[in-house]
N, C-alpha and C. Protein backbone atom coordinates (compact mmCIF):
# COMPACT_ATOMS: atom_id res chain seq x y z
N UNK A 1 -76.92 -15.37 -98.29
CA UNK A 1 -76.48 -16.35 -99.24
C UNK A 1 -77.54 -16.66 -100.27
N UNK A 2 -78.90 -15.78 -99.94
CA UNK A 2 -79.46 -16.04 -101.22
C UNK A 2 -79.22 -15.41 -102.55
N UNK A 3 -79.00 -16.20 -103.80
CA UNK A 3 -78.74 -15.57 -105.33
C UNK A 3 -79.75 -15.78 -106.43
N UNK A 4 -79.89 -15.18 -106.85
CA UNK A 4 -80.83 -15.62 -108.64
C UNK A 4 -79.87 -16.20 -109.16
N UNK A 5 -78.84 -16.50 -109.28
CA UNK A 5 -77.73 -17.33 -110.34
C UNK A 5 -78.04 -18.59 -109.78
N UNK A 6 -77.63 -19.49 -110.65
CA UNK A 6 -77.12 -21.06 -110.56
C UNK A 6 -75.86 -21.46 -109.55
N UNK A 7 -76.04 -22.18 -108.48
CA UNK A 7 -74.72 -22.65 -108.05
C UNK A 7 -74.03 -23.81 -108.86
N UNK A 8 -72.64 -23.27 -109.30
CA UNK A 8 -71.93 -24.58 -109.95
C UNK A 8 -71.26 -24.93 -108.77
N UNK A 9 -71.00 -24.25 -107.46
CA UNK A 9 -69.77 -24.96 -106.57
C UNK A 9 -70.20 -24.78 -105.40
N UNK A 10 -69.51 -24.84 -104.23
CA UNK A 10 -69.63 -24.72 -103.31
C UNK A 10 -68.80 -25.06 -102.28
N UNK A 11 -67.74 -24.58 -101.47
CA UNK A 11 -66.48 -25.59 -101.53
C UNK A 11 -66.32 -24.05 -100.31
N UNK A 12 -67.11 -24.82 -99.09
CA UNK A 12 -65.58 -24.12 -97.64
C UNK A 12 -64.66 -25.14 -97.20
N UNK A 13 -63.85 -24.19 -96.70
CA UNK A 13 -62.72 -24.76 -96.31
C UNK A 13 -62.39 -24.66 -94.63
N UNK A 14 -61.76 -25.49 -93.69
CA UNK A 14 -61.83 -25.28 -92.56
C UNK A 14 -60.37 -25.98 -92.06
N UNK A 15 -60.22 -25.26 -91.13
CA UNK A 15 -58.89 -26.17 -89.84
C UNK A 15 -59.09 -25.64 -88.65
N UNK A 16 -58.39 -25.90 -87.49
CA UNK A 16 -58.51 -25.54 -86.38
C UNK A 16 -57.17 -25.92 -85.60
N UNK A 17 -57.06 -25.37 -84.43
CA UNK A 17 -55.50 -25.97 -83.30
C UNK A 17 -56.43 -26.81 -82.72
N UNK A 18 -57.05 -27.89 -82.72
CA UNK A 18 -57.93 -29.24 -82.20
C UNK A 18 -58.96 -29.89 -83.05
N UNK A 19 -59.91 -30.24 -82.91
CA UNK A 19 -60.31 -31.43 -83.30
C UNK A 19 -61.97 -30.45 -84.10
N UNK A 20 -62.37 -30.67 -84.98
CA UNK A 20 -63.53 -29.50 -85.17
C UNK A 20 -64.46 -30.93 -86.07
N UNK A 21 -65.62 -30.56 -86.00
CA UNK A 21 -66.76 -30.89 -86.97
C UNK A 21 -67.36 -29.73 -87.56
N UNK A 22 -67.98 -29.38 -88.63
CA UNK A 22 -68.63 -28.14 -89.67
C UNK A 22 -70.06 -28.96 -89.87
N UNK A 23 -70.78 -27.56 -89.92
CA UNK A 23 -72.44 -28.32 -89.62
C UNK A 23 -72.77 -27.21 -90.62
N UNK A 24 -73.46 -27.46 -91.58
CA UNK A 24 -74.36 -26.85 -92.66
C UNK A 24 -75.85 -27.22 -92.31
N UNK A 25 -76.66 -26.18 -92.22
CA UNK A 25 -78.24 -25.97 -91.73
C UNK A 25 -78.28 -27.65 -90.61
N UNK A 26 -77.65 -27.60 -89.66
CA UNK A 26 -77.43 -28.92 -88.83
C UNK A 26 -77.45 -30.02 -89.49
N UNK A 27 -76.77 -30.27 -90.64
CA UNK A 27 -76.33 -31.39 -91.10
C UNK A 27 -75.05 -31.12 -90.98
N UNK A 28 -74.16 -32.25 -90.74
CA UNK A 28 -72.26 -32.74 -90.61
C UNK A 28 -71.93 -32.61 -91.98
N UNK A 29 -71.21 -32.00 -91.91
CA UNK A 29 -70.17 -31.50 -93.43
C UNK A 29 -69.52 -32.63 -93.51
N UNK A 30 -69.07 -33.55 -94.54
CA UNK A 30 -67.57 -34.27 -93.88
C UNK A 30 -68.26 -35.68 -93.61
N UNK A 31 -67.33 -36.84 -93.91
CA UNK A 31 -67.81 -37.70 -93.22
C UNK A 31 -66.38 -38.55 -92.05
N UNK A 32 -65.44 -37.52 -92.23
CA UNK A 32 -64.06 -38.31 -91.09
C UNK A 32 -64.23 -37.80 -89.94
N UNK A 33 -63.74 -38.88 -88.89
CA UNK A 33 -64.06 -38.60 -87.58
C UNK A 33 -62.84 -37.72 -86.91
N UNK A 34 -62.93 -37.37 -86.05
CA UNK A 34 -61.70 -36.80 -85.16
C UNK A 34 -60.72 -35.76 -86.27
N UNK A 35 -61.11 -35.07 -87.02
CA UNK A 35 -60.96 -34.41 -87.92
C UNK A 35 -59.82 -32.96 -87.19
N UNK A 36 -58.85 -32.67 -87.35
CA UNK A 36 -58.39 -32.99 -88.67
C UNK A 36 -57.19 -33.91 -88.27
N UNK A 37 -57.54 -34.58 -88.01
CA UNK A 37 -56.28 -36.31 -87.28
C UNK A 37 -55.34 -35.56 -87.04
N UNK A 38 -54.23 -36.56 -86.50
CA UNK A 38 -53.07 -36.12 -85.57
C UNK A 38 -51.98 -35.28 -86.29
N UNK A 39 -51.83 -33.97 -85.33
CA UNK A 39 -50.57 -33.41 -86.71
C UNK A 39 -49.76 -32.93 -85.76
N UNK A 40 -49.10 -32.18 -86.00
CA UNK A 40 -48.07 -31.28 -84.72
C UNK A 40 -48.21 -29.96 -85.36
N UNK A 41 -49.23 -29.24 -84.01
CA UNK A 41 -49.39 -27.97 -84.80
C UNK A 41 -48.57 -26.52 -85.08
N UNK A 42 -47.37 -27.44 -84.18
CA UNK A 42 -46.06 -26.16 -84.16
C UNK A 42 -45.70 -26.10 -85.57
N UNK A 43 -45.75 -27.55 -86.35
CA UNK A 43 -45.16 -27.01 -87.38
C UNK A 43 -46.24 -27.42 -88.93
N UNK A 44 -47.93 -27.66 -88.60
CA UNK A 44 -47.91 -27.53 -89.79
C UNK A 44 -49.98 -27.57 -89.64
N UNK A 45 -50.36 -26.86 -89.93
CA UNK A 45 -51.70 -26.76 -89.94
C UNK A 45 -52.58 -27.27 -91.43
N UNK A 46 -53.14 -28.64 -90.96
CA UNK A 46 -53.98 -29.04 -92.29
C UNK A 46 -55.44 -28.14 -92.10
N UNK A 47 -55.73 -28.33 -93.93
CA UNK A 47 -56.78 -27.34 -94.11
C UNK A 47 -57.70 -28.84 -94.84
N UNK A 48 -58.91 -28.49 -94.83
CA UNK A 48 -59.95 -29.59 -95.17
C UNK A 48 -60.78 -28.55 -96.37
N UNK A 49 -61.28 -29.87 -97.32
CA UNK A 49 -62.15 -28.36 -98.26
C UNK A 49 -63.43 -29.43 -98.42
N UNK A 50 -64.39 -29.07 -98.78
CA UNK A 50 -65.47 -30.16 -98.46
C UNK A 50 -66.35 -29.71 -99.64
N UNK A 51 -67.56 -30.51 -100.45
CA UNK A 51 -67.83 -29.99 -101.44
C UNK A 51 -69.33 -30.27 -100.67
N UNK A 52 -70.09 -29.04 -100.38
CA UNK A 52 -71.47 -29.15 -99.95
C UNK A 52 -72.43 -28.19 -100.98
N UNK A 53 -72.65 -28.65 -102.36
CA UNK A 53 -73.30 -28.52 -103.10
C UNK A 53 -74.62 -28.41 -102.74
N UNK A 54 -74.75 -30.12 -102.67
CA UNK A 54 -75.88 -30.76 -102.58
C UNK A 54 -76.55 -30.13 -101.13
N UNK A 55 -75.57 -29.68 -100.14
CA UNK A 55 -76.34 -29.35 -98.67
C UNK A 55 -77.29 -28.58 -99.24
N UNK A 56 -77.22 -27.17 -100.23
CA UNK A 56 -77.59 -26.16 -100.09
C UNK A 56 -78.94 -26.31 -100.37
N UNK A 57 -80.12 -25.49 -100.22
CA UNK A 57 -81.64 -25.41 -99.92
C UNK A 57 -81.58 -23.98 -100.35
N UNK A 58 -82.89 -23.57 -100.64
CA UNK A 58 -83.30 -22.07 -101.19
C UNK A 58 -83.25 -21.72 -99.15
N UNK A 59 -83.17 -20.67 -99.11
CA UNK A 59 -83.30 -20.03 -98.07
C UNK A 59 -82.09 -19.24 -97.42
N UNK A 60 -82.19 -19.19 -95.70
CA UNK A 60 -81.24 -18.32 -95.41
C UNK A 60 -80.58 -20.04 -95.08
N UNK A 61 -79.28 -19.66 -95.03
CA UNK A 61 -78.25 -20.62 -94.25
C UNK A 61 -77.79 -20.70 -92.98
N UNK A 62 -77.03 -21.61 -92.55
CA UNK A 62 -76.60 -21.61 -91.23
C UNK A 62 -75.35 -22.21 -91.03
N UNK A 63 -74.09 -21.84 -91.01
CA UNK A 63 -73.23 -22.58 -90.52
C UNK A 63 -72.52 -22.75 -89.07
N UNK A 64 -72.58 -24.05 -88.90
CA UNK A 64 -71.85 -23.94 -87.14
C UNK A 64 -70.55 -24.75 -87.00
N UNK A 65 -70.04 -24.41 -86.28
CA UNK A 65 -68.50 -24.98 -86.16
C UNK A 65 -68.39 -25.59 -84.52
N UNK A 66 -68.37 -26.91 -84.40
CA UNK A 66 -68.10 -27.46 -82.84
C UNK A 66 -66.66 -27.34 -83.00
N UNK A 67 -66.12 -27.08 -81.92
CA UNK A 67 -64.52 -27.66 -81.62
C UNK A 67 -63.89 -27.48 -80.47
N UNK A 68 -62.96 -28.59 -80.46
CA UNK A 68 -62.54 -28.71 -79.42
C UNK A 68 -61.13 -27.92 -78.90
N UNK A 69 -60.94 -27.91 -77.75
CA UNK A 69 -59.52 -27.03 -76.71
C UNK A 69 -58.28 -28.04 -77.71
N UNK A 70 -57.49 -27.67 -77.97
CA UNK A 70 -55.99 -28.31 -77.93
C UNK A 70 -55.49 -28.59 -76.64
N UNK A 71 -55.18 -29.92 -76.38
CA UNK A 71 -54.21 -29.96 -75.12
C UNK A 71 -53.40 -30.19 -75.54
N UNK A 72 -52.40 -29.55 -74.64
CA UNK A 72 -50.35 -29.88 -74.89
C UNK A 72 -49.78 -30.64 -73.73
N UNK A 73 -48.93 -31.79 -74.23
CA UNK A 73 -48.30 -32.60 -73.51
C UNK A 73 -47.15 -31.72 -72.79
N UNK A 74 -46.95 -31.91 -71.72
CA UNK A 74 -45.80 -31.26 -70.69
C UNK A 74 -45.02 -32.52 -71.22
């Protein structure tokens, strides 16, 4: 991810079937909790887009993704 150009943007995007946090060089992407709140994932998967400009640092990068199992109600 290193460039000689200028960054004007910076913009991932994330979802999951449960509950996820996004970590840029171990800083929290995002500031909502329990992300991506309650949906029904049979019928509709939200996507999150996050603007981490400012995360970025000269160097190599790191991104990590926690998340959690989906449980299904019987």
């Amino acid at each position: 991810m290193n460039s000689p150009w200028p960054r004007r943007q910076a913009r991932p995007a994330a979802t999951a079937h449960g509950l996820y946090e996004v970590y840029l060089n171990e800083i929290r992407v995002g500031n909502v909790e329990l992300t991506p709140g309650y949906t029904s994932y049979a019928k509709i998967l939200h996507t999150q887009t996050y603007d981490v400009l400012d995360l970025l640092r000269a160097g190599a990068k790191t991104i990590e993704v926690a998340r959690t199992r989906l449980r299904r109600r019987a």
